[in-house]
Protein backbone atom coordinates (compact mmCIF):
# COMPACT_ATOMS: atom_id res chain seq x y z
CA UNK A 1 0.00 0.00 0.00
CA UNK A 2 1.02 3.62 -0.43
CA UNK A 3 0.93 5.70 2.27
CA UNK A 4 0.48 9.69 1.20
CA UNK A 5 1.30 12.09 4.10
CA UNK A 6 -1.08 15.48 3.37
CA UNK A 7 0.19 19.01 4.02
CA UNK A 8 -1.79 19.58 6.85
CA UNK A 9 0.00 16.00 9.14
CA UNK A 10 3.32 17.57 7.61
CA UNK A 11 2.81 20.87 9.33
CA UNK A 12 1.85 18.79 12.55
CA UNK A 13 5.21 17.06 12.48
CA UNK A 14 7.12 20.00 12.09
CA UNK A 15 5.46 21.62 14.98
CA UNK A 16 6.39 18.81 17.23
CA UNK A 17 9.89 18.65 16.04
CA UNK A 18 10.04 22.31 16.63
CA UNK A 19 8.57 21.06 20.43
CA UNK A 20 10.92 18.77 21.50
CA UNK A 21 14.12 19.74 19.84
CA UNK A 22 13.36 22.68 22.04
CA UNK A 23 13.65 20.22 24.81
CA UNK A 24 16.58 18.82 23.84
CA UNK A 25 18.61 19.35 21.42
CA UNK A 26 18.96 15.80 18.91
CA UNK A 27 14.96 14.73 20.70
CA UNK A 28 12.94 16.55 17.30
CA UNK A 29 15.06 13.71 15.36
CA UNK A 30 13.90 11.42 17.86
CA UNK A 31 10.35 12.19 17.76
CA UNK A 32 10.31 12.49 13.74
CA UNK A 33 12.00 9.04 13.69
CA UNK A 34 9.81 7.63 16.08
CA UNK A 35 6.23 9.04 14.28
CA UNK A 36 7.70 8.05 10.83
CA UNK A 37 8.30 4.43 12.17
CA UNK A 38 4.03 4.51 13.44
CA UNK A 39 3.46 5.68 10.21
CA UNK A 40 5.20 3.10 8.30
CA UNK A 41 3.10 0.70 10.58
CA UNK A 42 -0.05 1.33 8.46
CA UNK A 43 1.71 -0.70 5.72
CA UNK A 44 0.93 -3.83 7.44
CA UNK A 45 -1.29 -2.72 10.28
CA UNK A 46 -4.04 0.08 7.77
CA UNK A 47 -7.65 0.11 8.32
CA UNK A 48 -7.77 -2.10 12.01
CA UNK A 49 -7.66 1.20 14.46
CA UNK A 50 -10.67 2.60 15.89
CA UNK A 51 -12.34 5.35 14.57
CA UNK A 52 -12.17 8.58 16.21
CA UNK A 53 -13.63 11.86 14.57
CA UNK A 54 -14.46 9.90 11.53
CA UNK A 55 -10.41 8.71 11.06
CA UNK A 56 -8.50 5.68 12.08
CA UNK A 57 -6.53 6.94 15.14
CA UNK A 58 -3.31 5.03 15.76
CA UNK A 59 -1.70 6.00 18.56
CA UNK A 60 2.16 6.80 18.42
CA UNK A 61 4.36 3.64 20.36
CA UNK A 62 6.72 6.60 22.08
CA UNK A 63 5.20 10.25 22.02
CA UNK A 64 1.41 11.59 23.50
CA UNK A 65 0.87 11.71 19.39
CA UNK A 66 -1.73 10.14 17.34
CA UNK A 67 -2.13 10.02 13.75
CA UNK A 68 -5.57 10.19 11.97
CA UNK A 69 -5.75 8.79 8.58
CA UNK A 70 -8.19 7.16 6.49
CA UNK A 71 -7.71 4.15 3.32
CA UNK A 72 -8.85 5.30 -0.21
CA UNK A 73 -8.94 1.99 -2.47
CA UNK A 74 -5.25 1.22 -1.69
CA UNK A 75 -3.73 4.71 -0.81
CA UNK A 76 -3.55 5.50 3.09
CA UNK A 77 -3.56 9.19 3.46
CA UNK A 78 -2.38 10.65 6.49
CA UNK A 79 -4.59 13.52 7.51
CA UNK A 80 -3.22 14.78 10.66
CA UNK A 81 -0.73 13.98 13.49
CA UNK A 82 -1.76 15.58 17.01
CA UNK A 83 -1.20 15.75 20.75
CA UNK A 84 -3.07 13.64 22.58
CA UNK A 85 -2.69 16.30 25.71
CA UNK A 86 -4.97 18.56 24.07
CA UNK A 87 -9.17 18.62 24.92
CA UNK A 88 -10.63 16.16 22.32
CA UNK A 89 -12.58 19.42 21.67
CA UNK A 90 -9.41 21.00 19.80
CA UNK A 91 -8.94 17.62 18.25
CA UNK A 92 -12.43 17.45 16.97
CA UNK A 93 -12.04 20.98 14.64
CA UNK A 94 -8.78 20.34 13.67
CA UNK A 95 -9.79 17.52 12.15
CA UNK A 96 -13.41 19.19 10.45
């Protein structure tokens, strides 16, 4: 399967590379390793997360993160990748 990362989950990863390289200096690489590795995941693992907001949620093995995406045929587009420490209420209209 091919896995298409949108603009908007590319933004998202930047932000939280921004975040914890902040933090410490070498953990953005970290983190962007880390959510890249989850995202890979959905090769094998695509389509058997809950649904959340109308998306597949799978939660991130290392980071608060989750990553919304939904299958299209056999394309799995990655809509968004957020911090599960925010109100689901902030989660909800980023992802409407």
């Amino acid at each position: 399967m091919k896995i298409e990362i949108l603009d908007s989950a590319e933004e998202d990863l930047i932000d939280g590379f921004k975040f914890y390289e902040d933090q410490s200096r070498g953990l953005g690489d970290y983190f962007l390793d880390s959510l890249f590795s989850d995202i890979e995941s959905l090769r094998v693992y695509a389509g058997i997360h809950a649904l959340h907001f109308g998306y597949h949620r799978l939660l991130s093995k290392r980071f608060p993160f989750a990553i919304y995406y939904r299958l299209h045929s056999k394309i799995i587009r990655v809509f968004a990748v957020l911090d599960c420490r925010r109100s689901p209420a902030w989660t909800r209209n980023r992802l409407s």
